[in-house]
N, C-alpha and C. Protein backbone atom coordinates (compact mmCIF):
# COMPACT_ATOMS: atom_id res chain seq x y z
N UNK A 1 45.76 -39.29 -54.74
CA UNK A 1 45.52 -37.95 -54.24
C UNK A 1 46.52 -36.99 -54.89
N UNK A 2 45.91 -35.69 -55.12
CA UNK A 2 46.76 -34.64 -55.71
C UNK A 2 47.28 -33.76 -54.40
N UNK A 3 48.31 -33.21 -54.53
CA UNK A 3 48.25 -31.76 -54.06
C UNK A 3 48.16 -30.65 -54.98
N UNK A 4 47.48 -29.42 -54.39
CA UNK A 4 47.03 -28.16 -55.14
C UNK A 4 47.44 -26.75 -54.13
N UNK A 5 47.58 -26.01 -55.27
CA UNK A 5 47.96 -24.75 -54.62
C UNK A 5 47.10 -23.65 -54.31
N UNK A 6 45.78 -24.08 -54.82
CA UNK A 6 44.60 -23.84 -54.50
C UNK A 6 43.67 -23.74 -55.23
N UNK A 7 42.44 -23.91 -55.17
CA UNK A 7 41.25 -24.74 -55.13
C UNK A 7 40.99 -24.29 -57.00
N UNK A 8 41.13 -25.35 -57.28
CA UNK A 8 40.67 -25.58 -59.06
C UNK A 8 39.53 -24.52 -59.42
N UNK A 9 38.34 -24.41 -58.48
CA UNK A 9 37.16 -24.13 -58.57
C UNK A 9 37.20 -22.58 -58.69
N UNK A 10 37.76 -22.01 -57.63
CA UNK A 10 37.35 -20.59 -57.05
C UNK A 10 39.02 -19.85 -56.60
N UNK A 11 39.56 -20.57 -56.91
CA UNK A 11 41.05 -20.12 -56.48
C UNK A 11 41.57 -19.42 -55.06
N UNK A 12 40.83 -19.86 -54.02
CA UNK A 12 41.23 -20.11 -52.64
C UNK A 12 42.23 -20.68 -52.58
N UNK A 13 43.10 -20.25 -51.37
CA UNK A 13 44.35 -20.67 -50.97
C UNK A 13 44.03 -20.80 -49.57
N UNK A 14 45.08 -22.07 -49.34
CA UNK A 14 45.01 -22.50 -47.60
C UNK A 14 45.61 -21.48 -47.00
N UNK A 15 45.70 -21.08 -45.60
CA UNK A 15 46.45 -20.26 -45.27
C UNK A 15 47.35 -20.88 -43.87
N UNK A 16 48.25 -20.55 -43.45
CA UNK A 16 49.26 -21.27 -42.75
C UNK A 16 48.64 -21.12 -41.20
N UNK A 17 48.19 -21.91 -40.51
CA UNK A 17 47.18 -21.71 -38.90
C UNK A 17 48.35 -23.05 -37.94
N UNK A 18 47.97 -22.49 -36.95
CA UNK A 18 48.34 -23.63 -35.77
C UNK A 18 47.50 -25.20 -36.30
N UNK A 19 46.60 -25.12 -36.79
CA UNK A 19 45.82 -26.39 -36.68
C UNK A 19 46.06 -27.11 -37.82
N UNK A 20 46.37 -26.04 -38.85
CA UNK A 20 46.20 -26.84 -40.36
C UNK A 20 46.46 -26.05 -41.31
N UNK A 21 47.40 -26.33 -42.26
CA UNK A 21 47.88 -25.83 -43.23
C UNK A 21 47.35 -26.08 -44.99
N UNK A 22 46.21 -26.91 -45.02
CA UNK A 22 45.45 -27.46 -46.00
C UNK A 22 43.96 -27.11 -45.88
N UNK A 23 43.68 -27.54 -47.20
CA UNK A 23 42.13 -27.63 -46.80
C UNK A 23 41.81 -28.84 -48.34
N UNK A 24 40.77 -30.10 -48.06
CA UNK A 24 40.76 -31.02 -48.80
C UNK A 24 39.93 -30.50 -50.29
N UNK A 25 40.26 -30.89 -51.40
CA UNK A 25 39.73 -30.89 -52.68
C UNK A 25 38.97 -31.81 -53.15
N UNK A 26 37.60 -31.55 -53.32
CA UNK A 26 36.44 -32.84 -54.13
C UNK A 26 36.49 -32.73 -55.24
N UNK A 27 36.15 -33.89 -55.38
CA UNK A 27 35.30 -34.18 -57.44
C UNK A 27 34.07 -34.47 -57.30
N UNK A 28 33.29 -33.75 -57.67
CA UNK A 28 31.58 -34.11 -57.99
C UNK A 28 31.59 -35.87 -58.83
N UNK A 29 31.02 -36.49 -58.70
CA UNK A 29 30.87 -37.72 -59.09
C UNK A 29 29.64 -37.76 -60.25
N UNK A 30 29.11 -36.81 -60.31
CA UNK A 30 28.19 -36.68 -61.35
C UNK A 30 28.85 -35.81 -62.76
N UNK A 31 29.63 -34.77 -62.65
CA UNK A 31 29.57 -33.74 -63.67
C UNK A 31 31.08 -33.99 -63.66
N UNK A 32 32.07 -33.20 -62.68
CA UNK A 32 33.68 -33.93 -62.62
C UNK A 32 34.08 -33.05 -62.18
N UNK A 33 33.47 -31.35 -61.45
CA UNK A 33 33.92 -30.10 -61.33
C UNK A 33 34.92 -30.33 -59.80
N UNK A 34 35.97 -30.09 -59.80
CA UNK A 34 36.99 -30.48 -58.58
C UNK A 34 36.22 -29.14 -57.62
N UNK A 35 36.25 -28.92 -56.39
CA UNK A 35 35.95 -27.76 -55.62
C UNK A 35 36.00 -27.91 -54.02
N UNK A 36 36.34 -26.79 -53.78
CA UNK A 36 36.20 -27.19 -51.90
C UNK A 36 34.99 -26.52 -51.14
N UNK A 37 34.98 -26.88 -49.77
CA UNK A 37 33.60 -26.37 -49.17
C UNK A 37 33.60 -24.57 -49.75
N UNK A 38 34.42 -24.22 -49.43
CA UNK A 38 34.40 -22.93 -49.70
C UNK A 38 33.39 -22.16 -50.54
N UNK A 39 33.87 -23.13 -51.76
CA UNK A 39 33.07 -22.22 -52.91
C UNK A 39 31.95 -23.54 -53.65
N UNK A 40 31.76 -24.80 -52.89
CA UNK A 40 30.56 -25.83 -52.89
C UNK A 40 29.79 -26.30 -52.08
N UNK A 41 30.27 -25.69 -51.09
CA UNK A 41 29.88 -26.25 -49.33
C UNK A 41 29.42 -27.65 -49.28
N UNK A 42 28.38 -27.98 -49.31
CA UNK A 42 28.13 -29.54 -49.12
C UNK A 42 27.54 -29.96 -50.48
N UNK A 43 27.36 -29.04 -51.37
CA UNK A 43 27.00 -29.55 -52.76
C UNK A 43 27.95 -29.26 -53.95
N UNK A 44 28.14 -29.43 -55.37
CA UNK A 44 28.82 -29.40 -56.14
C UNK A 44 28.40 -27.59 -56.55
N UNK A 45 29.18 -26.94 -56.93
CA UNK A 45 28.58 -25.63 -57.28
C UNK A 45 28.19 -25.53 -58.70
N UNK A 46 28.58 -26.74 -59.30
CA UNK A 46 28.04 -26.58 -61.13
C UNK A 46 27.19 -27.17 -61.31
N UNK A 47 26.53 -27.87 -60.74
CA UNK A 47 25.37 -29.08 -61.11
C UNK A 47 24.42 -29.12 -59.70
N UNK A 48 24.78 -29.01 -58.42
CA UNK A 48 24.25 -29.04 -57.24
C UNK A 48 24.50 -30.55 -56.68
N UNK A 49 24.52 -31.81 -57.43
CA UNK A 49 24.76 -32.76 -56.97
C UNK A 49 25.89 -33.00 -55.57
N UNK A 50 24.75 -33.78 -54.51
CA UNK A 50 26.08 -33.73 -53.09
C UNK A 50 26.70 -35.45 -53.19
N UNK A 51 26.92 -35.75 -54.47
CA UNK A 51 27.78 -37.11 -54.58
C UNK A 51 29.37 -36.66 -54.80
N UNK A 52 30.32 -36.81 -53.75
CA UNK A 52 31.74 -36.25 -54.37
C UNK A 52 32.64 -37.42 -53.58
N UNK A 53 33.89 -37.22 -54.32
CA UNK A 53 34.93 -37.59 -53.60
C UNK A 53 36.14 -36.76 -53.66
N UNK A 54 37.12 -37.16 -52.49
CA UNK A 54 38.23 -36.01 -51.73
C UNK A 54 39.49 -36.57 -53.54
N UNK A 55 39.76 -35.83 -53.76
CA UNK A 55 40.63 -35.96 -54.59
C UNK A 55 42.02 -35.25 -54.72
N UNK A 56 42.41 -35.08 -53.30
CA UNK A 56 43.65 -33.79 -53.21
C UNK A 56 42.98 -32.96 -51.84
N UNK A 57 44.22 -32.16 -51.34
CA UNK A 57 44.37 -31.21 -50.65
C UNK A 57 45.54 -30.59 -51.41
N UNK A 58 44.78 -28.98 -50.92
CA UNK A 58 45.07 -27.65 -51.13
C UNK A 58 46.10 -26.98 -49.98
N UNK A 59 47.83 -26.92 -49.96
CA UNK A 59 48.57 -26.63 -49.54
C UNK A 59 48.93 -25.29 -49.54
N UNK A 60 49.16 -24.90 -48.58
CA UNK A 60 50.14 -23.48 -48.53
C UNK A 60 51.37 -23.61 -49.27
């Protein structure tokens, strides 16, 4: 697992909350585009494929 300072994809940043200070980072398993729900929601945003895995969280 990596940590990131925010999101490879779309350049979102976590922001500092009572609950959680991260938010997790995927890899599409088809194409390789890293991204979070944010800017892929449940699919990859470069290819559409919903095959991924968590590869990092995105820290404050």
């Amino acid at each position: 697992m990596t940590d990131y300072s925010r999101c490879p994809n779309c350049g979102r940043k976590a922001k500092k909350s009572f609950s959680s200070n991260f938010f997790p980072i995927y890899k599409c398993s088809d194409c390789g585009t890293k991204y979070c729900k944010e800017c892929g929601g449940s699919s990859c945003p470069s290819c559409g494929s919903s095959k991924k895995v968590e590869v990092g969280k995105a820290y404050v």
